[in-house]
Protein backbone atom coordinates (compact mmCIF):
# COMPACT_ATOMS: atom_id res chain seq x y z
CA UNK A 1 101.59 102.68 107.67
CA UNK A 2 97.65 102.54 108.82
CA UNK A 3 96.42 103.25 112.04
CA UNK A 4 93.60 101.31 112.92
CA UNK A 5 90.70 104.31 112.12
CA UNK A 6 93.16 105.85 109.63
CA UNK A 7 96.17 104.52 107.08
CA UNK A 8 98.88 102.66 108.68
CA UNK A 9 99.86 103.23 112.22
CA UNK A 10 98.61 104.91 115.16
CA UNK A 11 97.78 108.48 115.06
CA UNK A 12 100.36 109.51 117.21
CA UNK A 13 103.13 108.00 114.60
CA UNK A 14 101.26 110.42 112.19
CA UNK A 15 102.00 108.44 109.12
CA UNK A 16 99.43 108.89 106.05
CA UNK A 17 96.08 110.44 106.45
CA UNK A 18 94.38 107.70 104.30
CA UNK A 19 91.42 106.91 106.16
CA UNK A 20 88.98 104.77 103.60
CA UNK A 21 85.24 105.33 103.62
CA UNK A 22 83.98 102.14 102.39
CA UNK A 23 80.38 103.56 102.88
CA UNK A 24 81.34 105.45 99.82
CA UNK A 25 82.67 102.48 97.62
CA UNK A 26 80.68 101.13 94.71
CA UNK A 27 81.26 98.55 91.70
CA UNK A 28 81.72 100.77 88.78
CA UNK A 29 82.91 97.85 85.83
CA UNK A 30 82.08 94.17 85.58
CA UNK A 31 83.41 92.47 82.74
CA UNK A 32 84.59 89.21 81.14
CA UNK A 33 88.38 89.41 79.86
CA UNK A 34 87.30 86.39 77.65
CA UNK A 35 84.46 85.22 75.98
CA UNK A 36 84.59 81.89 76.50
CA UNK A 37 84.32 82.27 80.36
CA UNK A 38 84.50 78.37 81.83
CA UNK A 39 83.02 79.50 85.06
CA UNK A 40 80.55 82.08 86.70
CA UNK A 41 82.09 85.58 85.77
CA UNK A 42 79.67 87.02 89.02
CA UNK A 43 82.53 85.70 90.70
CA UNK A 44 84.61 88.98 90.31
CA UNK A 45 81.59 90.72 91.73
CA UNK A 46 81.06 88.32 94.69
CA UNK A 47 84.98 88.76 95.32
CA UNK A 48 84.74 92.32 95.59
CA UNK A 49 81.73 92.63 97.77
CA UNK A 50 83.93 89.90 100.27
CA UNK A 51 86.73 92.55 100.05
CA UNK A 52 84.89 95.64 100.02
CA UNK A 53 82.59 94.90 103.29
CA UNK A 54 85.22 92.22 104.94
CA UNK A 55 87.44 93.43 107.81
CA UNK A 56 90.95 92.09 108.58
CA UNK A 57 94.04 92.32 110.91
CA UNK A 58 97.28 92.78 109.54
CA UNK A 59 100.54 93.28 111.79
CA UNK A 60 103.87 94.78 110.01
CA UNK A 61 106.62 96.84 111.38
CA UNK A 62 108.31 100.50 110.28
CA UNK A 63 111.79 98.77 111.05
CA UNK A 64 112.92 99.08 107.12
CA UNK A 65 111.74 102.99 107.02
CA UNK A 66 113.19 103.69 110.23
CA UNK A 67 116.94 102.18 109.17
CA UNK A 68 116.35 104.02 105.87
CA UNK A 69 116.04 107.69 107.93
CA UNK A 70 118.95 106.87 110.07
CA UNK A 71 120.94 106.21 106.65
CA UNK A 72 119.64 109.54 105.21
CA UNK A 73 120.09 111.89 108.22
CA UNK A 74 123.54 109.84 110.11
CA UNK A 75 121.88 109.62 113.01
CA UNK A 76 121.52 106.36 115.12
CA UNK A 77 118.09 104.63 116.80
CA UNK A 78 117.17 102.03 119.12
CA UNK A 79 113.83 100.69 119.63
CA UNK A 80 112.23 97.67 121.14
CA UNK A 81 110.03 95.20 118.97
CA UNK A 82 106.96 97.25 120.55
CA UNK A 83 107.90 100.46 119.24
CA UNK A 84 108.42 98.93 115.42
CA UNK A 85 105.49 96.97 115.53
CA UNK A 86 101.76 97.81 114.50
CA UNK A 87 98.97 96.26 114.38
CA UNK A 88 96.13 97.28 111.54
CA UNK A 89 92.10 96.65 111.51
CA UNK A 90 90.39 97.38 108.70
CA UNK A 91 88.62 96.82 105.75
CA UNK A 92 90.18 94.76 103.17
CA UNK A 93 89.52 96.98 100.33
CA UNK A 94 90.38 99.78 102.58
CA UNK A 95 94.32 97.69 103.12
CA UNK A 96 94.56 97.09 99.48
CA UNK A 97 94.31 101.19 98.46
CA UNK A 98 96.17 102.23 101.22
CA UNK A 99 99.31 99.91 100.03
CA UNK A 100 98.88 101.68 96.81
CA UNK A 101 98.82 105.06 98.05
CA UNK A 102 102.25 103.99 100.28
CA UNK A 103 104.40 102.75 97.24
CA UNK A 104 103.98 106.11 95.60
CA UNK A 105 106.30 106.32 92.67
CA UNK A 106 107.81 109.45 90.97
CA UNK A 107 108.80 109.35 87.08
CA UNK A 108 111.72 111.66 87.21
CA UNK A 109 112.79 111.64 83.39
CA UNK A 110 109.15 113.66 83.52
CA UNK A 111 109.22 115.64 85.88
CA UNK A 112 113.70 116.46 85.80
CA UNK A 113 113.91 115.64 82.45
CA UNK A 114 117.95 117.21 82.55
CA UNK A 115 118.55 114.67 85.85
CA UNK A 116 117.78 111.35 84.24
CA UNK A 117 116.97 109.78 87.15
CA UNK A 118 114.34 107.12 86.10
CA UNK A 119 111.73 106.16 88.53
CA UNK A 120 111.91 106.38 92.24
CA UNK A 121 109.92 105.06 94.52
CA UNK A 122 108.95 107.33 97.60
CA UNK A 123 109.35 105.63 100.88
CA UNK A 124 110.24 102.25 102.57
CA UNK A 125 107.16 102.35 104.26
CA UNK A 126 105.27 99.70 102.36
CA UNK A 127 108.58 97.50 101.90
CA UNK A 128 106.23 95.11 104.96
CA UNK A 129 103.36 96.54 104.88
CA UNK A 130 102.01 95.53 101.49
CA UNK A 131 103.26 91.58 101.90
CA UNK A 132 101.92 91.30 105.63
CA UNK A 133 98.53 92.78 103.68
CA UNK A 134 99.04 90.29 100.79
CA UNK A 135 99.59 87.38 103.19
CA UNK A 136 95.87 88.57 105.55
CA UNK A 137 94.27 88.63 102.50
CA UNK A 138 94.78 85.30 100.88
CA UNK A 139 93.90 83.38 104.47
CA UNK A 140 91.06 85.87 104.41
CA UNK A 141 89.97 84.38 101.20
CA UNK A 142 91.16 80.68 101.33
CA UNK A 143 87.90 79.07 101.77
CA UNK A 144 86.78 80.43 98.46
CA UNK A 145 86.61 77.86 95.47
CA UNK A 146 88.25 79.92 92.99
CA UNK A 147 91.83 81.73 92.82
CA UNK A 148 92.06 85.53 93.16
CA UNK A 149 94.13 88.39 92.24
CA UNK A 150 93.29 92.43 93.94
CA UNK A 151 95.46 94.83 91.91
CA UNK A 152 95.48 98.59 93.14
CA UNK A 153 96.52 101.37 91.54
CA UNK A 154 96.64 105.17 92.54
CA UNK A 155 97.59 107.62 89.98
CA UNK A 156 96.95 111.39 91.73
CA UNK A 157 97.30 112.58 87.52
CA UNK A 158 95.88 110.30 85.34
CA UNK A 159 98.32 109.26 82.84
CA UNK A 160 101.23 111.33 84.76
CA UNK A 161 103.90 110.81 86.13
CA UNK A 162 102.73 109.86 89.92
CA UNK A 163 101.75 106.41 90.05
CA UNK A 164 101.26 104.21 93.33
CA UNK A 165 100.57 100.16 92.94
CA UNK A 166 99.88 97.27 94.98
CA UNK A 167 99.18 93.44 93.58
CA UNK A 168 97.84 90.41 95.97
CA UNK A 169 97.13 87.20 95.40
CA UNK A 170 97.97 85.18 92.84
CA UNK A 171 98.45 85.54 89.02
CA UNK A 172 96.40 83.85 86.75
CA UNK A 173 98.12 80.98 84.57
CA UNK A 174 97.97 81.55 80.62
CA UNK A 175 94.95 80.57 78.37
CA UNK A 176 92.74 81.21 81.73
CA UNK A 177 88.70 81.94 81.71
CA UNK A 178 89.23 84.82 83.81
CA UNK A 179 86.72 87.62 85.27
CA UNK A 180 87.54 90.73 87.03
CA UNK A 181 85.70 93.68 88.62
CA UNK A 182 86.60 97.21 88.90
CA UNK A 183 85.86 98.88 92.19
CA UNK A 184 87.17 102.72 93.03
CA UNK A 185 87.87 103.21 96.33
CA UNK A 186 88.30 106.89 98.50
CA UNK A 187 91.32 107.79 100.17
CA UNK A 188 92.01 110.74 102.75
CA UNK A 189 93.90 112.67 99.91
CA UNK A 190 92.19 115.35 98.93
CA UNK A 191 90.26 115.05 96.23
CA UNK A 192 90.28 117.86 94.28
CA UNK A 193 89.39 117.51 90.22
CA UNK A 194 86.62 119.54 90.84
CA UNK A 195 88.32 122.10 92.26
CA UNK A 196 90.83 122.12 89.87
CA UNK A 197 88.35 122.57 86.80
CA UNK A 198 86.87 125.86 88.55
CA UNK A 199 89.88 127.53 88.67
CA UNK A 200 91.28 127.00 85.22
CA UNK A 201 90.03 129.71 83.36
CA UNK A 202 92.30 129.46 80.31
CA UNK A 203 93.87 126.53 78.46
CA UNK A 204 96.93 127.33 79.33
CA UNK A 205 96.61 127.09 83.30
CA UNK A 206 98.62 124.93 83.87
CA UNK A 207 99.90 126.11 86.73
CA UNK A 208 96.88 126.13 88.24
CA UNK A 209 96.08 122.02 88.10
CA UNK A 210 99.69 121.82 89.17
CA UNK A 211 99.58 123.51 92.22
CA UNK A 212 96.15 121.97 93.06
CA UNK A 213 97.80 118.28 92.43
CA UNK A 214 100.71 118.56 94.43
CA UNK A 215 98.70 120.91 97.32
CA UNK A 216 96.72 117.49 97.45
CA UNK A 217 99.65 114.98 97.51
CA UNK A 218 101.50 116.92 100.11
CA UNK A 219 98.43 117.41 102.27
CA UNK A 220 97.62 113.81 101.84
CA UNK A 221 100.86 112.48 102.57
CA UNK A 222 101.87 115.25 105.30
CA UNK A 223 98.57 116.68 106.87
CA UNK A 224 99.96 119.92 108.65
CA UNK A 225 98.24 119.55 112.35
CA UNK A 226 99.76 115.91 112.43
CA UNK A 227 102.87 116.59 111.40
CA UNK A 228 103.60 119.49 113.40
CA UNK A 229 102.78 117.66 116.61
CA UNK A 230 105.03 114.71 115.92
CA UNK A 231 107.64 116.42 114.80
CA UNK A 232 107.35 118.49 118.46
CA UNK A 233 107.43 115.24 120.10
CA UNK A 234 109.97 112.42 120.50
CA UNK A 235 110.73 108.57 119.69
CA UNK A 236 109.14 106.50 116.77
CA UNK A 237 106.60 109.15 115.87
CA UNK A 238 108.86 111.94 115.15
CA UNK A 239 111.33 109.77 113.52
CA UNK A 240 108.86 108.58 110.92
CA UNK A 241 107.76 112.01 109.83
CA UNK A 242 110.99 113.34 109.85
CA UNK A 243 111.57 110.35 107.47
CA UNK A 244 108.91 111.38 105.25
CA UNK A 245 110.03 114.84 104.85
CA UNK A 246 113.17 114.01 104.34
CA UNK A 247 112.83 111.56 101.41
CA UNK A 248 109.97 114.06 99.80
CA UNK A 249 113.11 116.69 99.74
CA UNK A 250 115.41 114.31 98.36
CA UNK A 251 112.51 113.01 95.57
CA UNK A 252 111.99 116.23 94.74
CA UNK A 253 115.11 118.30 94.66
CA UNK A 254 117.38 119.21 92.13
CA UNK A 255 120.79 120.94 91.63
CA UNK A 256 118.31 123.70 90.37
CA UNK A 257 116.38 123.69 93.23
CA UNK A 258 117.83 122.64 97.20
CA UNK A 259 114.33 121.66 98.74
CA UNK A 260 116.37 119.66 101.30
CA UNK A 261 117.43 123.07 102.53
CA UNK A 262 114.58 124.75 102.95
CA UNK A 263 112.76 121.87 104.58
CA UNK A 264 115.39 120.79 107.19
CA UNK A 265 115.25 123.57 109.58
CA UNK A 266 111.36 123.34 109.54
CA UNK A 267 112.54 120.04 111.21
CA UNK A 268 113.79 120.77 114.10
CA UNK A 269 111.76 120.02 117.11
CA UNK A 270 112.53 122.93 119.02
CA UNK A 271 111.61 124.99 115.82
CA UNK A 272 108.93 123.06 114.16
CA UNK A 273 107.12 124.71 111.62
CA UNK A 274 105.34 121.76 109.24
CA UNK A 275 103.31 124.68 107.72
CA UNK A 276 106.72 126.03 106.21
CA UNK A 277 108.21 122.29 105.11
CA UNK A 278 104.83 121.72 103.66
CA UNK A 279 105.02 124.84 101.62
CA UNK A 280 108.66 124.25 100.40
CA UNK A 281 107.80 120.59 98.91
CA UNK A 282 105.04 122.07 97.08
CA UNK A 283 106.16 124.87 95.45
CA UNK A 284 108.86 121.96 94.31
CA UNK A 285 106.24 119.67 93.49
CA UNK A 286 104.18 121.98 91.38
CA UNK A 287 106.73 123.35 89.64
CA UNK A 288 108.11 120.52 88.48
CA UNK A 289 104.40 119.27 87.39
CA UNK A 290 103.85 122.30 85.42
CA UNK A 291 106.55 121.87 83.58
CA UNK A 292 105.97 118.48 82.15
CA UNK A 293 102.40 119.98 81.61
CA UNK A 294 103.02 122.31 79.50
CA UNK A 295 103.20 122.02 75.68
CA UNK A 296 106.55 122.49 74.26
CA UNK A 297 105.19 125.09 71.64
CA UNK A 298 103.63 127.82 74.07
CA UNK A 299 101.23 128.29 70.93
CA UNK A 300 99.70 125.04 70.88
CA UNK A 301 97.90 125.03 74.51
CA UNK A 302 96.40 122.10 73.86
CA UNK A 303 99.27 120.08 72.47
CA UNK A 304 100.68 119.24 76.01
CA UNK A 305 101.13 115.62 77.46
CA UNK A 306 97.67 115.59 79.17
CA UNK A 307 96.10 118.10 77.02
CA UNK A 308 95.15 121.38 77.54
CA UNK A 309 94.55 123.19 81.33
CA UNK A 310 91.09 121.91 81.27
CA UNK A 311 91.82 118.73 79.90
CA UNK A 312 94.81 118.09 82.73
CA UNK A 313 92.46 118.99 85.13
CA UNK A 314 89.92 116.30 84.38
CA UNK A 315 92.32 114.00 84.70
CA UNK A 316 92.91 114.65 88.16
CA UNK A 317 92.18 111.56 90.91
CA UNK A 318 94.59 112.45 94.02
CA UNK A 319 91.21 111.05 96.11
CA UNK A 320 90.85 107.58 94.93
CA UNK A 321 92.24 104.24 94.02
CA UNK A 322 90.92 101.99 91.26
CA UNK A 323 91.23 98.48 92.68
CA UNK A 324 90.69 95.70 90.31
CA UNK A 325 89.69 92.11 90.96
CA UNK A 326 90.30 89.08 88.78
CA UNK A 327 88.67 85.54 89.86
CA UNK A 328 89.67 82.01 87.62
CA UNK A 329 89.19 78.97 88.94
């Protein structure tokens, strides 16, 4: 959920710090996908520059996420069509990557290999966020004479096993001339690959890019000042971060390991103490991160999934999405 100078919702609902800085975007690919293109493959280009400087409203609701908390925590809500509803202005581009960064999923046979849990997505909160987005965006771009397709991706570990995705538009036909450009977008996650790279000072640190990953996710999903004041507070905005906490603990924990149980009194809004709930989901986090890291012959530092310490480390883009657009006519 985006709040109109932020991600999804208004800043006293506190949902994700993802504020966009499209000052900062830039074209980094343009290419063909065929080479016997039938049209003008600038079109890509053209497409992305309409998305990357356009603005657009989109209105959603938090009903879904809302009726998912009461279903975790047994408790019982009523609000009024006001209090579910919001109403987002921003960039297009800006929409697209924040959609990505909301349907967040975990690979659990990664990261609790002994669970076998597959992959789970994180929250409900995109469930209408990312349609009312898709629906904007193609009126936005009706007029146009060609057909497009914006696919965002977020992947906080390059190759890992945190991946976030968002598709609009339509989807080519087969045997289509079709040209797409890449565009990378920031998000208010911390970005923090270079970071990361300073402090590994041996190839087997992998500890180190772990806890610097899921510092950032946590952060980025849960910035403590936020947090802490709507979980002090009452109604839709304390119910939504309560949500999010919640269904982090219940991503993250294992028979092994009861994050649920050190997060939940941090909950309380006479006792509210984000600092502490923050804390407990990433010690989970990186735990679990640095052990899918790591090699399975301690010998062989550089024989892990990513690669060595150093190698892990480059991999790391918690602060951006790649957003990819494909034009056919």
């Amino acid at each position: 959920m985006i709040e109109t100078d932020r991600a999804v919702s208004t800043v006293a609902d506190v949902t994700l710090a993802i504020l966009l800085v499209v000052a900062a975007m830039g074209v980094l690919v343009t290419f063909v996908e065929r080479d016997d293109v039938g049209h003008d493959p600038m079109t890509a280009a053209y497409t992305a520059e309409t998305i990357a400087s356009g603005t657009m409203n989109v209105t959603y609701d938090v009903e879904q996420a809302l009726e998912e908390y009461e279903r975790l925590r047994g408790v019982e809500r009523e609000y009024t069509d006001d209090n579910l509803r919001r109403l987002a202005h921003r960039p297009i581009v800006a929409h697209a990557a924040a959609a990505a960064v909301l349907n967040l999923e975990f690979d659990l046979d990664k990261l609790q290999p002994e669970a076998s849990r597959g992959t789970v997505g994180l929250s409900r909160e995109a469930v209408a966020y990312e349609p009312a987005v898709d629906a904007a965006m193609q009126t936005r771009l009706v007029e146009s004479s060609f057909d497009t397709q914006v696919i965002a991706v977020w992947e906080p570990l390059e190759g890992g096993p945190l991946r976030g995705s968002a598709e609009f538009g339509q989807r080519p036909p087969p045997q289509t001339d079709v040209s797409a450009t890449t565009l990378t977008v920031p998000v208010d996650v911390p970005s923090v690959r270079e970071r990361a790279i300073d402090r590994v000072d041996d190839p087997a640190d992998f500890d180190v890019v772990a806890d610097t990953v899921a510092k950032a996710l946590i952060d980025g999903y849960l910035p403590t000042r936020e947090s802490q004041r709507a979980l002090e507070s009452n109604g839709v905005a304390r119910d939504l971060t309560a949500y999010r906490y919640y269904r982090m603990a219940q991503v993250l924990g294992t028979e092994s390991n009861d994050v649920e149980a050190a997060v939940a009194p941090a909950l309380q809004r006479r006792a509210a103490n984000a600092s502490t709930a923050n804390a407990a989901l990433t010690q989970a986090l990186a735990t679990q991160l640095e052990a899918y890291l790591e090699p399975e012959d301690s010998t062989r530092p550089a024989a892990g999934p990513l690669g060595n310490a150093t190698t892990a480390a480059e991999r790391i883009s918690t602060g951006t999405v790649t957003i990819t657009v494909r034009t056919w006519e």
